[in-house]
PDB file of N, CA and C in Angstrom:
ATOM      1  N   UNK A   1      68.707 113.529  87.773  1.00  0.00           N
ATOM      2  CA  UNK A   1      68.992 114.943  87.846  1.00  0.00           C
ATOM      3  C   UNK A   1      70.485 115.125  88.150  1.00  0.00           C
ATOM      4  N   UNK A   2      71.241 115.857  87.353  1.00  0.00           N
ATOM      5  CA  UNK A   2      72.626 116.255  87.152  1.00  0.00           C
ATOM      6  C   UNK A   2      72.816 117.446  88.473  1.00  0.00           C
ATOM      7  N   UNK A   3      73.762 117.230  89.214  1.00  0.00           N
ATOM      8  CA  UNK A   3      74.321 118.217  90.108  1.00  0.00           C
ATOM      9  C   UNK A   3      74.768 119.680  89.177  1.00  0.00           C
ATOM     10  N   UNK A   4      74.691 120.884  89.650  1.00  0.00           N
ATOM     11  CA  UNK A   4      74.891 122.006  89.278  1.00  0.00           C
ATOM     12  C   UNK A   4      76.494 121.984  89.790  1.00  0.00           C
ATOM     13  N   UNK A   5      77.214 122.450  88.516  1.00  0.00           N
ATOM     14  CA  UNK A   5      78.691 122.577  88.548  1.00  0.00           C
ATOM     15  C   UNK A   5      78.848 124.340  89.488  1.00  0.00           C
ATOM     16  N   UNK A   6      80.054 125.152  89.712  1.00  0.00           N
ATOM     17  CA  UNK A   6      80.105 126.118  89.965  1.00  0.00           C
ATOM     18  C   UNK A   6      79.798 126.623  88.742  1.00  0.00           C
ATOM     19  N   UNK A   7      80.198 126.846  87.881  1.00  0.00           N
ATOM     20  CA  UNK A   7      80.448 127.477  86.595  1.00  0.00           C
ATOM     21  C   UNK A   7      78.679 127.837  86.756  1.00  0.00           C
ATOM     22  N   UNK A   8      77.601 126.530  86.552  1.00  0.00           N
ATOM     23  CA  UNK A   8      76.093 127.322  86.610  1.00  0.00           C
ATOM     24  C   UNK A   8      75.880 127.898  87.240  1.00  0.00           C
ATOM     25  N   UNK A   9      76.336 127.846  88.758  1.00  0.00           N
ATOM     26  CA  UNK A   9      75.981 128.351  89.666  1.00  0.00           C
ATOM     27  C   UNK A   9      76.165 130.249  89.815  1.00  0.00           C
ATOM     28  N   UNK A  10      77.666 130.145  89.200  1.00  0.00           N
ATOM     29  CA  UNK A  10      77.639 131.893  89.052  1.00  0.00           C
ATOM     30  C   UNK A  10      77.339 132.365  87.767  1.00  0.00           C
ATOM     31  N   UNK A  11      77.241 131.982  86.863  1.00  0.00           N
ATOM     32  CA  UNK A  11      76.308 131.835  85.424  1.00  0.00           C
ATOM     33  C   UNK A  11      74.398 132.231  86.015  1.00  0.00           C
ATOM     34  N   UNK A  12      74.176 131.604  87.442  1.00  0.00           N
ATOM     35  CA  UNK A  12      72.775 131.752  87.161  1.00  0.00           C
ATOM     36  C   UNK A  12      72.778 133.548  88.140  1.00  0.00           C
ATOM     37  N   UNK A  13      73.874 133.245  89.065  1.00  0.00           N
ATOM     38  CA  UNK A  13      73.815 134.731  89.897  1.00  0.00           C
ATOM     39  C   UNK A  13      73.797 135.831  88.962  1.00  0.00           C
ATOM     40  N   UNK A  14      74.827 135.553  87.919  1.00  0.00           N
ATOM     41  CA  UNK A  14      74.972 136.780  87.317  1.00  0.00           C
ATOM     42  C   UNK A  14      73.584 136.907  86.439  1.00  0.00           C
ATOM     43  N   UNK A  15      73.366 136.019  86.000  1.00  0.00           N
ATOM     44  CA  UNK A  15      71.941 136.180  85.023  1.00  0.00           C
ATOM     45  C   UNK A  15      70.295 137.255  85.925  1.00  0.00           C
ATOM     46  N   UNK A  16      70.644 136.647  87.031  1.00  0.00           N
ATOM     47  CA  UNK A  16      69.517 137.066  88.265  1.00  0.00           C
ATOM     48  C   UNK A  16      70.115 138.386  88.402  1.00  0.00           C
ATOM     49  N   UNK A  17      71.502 138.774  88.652  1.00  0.00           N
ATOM     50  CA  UNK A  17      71.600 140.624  88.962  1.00  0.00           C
ATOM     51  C   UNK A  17      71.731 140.982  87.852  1.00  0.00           C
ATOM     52  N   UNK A  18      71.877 140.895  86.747  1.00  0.00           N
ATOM     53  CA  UNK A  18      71.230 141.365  85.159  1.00  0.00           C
ATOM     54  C   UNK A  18      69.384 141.476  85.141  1.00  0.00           C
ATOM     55  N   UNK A  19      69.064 140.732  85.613  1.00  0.00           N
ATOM     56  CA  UNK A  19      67.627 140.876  85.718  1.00  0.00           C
ATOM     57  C   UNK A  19      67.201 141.312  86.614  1.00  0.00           C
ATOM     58  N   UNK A  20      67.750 141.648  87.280  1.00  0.00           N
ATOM     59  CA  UNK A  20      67.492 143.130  88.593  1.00  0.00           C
ATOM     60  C   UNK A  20      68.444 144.730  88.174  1.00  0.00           C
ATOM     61  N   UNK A  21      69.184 144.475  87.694  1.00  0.00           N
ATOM     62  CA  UNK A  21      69.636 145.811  86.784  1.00  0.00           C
ATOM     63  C   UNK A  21      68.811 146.507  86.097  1.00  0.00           C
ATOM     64  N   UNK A  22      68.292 145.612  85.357  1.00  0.00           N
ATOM     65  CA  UNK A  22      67.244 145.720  83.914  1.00  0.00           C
ATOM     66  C   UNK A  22      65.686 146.460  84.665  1.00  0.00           C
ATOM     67  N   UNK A  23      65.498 145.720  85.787  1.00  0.00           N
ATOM     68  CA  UNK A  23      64.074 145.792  86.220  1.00  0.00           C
ATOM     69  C   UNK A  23      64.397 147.200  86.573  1.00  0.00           C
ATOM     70  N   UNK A  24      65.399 147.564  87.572  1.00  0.00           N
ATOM     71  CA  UNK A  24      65.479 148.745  88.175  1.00  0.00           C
ATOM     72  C   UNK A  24      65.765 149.860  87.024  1.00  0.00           C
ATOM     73  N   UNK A  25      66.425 149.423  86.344  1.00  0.00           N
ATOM     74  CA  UNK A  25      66.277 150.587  84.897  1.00  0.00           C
ATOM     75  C   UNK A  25      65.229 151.074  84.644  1.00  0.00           C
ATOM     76  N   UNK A  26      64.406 149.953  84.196  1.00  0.00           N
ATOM     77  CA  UNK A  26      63.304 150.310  84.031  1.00  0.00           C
ATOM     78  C   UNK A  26      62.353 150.973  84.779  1.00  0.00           C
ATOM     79  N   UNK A  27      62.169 150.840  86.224  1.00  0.00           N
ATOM     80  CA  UNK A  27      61.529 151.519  87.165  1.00  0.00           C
ATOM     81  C   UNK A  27      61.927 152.728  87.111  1.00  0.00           C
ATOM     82  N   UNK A  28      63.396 153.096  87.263  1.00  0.00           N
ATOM     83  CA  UNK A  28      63.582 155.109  87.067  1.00  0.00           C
ATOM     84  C   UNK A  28      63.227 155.036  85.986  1.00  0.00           C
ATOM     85  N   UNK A  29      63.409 154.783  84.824  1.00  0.00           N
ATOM     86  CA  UNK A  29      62.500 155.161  83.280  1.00  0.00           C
ATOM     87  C   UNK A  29      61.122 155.735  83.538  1.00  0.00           C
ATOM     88  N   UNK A  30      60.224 154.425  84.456  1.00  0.00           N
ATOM     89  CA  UNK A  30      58.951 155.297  84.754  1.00  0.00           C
ATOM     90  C   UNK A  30      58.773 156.212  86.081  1.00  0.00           C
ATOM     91  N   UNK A  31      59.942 156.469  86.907  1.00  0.00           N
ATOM     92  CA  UNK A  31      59.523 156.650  87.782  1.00  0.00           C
ATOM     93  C   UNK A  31      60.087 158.791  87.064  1.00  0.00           C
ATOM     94  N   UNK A  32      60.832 158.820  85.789  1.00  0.00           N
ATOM     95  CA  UNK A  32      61.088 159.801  85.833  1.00  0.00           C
ATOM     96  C   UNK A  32      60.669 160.298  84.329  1.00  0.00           C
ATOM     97  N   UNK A  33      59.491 159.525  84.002  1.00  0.00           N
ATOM     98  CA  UNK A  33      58.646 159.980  82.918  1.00  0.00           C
ATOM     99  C   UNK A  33      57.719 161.452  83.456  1.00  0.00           C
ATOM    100  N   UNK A  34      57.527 161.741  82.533  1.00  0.00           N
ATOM    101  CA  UNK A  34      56.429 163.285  82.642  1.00  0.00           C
ATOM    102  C   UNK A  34      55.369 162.348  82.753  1.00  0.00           C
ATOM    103  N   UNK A  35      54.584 161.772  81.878  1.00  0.00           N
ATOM    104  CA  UNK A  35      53.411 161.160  81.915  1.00  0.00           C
ATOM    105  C   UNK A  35      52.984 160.427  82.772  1.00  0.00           C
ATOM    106  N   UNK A  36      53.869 159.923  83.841  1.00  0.00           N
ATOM    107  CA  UNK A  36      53.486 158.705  85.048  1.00  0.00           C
ATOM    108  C   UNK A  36      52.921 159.265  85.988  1.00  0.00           C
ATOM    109  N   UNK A  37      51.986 158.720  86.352  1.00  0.00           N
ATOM    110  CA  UNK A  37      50.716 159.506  87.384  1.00  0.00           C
ATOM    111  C   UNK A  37      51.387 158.837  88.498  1.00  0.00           C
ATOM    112  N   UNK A  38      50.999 160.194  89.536  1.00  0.00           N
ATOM    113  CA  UNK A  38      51.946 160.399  90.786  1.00  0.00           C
ATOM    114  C   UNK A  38      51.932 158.596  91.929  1.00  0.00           C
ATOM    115  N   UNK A  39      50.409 158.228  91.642  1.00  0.00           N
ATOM    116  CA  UNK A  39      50.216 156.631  91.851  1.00  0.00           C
ATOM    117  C   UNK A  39      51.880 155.676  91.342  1.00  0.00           C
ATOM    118  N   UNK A  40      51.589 156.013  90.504  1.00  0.00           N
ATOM    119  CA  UNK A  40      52.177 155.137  89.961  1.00  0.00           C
ATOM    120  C   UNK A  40      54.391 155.465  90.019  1.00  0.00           C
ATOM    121  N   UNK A  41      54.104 156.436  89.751  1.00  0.00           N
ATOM    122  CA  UNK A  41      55.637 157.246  90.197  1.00  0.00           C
ATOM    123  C   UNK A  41      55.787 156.600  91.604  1.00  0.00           C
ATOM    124  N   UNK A  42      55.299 156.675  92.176  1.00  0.00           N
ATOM    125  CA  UNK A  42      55.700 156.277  94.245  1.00  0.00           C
ATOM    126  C   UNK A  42      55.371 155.200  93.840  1.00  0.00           C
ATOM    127  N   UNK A  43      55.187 153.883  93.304  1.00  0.00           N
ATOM    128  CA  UNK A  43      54.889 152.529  93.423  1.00  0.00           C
ATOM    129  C   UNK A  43      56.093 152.511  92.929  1.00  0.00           C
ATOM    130  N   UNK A  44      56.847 152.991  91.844  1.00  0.00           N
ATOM    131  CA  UNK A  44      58.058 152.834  91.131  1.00  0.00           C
ATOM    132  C   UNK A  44      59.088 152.977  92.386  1.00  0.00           C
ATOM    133  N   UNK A  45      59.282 154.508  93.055  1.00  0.00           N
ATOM    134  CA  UNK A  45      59.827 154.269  93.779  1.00  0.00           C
ATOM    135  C   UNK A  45      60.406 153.712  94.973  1.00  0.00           C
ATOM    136  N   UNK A  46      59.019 153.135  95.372  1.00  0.00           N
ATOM    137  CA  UNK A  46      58.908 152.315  96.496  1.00  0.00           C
ATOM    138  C   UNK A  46      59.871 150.954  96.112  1.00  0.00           C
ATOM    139  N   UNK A  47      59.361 150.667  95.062  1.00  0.00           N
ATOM    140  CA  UNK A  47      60.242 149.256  94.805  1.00  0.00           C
ATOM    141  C   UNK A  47      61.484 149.571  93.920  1.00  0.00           C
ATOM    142  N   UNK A  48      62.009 150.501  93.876  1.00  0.00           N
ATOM    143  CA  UNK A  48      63.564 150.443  93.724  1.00  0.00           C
ATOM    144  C   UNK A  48      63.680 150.552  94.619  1.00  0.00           C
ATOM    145  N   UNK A  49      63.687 151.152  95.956  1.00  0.00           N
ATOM    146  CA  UNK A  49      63.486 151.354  97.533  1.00  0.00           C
ATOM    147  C   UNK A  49      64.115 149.860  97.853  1.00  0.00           C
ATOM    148  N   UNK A  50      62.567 148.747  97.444  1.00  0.00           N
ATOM    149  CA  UNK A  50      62.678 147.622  97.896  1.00  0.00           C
ATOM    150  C   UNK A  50      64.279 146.697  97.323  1.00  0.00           C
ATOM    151  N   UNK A  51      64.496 146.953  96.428  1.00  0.00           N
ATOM    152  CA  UNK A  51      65.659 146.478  95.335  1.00  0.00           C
ATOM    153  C   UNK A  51      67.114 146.414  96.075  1.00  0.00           C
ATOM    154  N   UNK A  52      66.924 148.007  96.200  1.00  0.00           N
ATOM    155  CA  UNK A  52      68.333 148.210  96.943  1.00  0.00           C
ATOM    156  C   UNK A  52      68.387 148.094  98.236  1.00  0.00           C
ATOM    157  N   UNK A  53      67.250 148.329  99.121  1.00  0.00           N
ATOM    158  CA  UNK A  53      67.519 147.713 100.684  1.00  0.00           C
ATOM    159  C   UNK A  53      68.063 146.090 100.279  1.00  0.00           C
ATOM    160  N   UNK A  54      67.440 145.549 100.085  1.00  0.00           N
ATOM    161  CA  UNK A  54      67.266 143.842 100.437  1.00  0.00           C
ATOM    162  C   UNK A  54      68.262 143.311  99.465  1.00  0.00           C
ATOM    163  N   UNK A  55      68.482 142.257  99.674  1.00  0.00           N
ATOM    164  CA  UNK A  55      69.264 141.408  99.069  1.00  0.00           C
ATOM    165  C   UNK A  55      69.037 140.828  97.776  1.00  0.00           C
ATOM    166  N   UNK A  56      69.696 140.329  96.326  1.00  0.00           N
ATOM    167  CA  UNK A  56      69.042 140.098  95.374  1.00  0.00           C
ATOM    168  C   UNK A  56      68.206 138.530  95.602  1.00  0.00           C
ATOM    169  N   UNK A  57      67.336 137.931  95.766  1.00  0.00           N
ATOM    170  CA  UNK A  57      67.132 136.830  95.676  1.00  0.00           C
ATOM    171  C   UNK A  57      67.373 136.043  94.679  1.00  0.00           C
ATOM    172  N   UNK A  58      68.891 135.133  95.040  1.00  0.00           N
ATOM    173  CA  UNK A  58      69.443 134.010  94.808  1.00  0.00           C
ATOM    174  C   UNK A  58      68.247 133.073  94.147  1.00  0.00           C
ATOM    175  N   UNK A  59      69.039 132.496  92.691  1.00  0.00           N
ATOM    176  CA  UNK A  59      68.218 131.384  92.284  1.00  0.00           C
ATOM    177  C   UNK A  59      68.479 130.421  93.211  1.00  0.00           C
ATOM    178  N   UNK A  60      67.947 129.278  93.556  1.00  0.00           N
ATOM    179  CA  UNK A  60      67.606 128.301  93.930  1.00  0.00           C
ATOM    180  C   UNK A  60      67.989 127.083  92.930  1.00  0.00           C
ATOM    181  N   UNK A  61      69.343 126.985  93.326  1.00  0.00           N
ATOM    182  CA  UNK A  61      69.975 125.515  92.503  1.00  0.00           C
ATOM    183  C   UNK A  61      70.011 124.004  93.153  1.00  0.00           C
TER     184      UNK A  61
END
């Protein structure tokens, strides 16, 4: 097994807050649809809630 250079290392961060960008996009998408039942609207918001309190979780290199 090959050691992880820097270069992967912020190659994988940035890939991980692209894939928390994306997710959270997507959550206001449903969280500000007409059709999303009120269940489901507050589950959306709850976890963009969760997104932006906390920290992104770091891949594991």
């Amino acid at each position: 097994m090959m050691a992880t250079t820097s270069k992967e290392r912020v190659e994988a961060v940035r890939k991980r807050k692209d894939e928390y960008r994306h997710m959270r996009d997507a959550l206001i998408r449903i969280a500000l649809a007409y059709e999303t039942s009120d269940a489901d609207r507050i589950a959306a918001i709850n976890t963009i809630y969760k997104i932006d309190s906390s920290d992104i979780p770091y891949p594991n290199l």
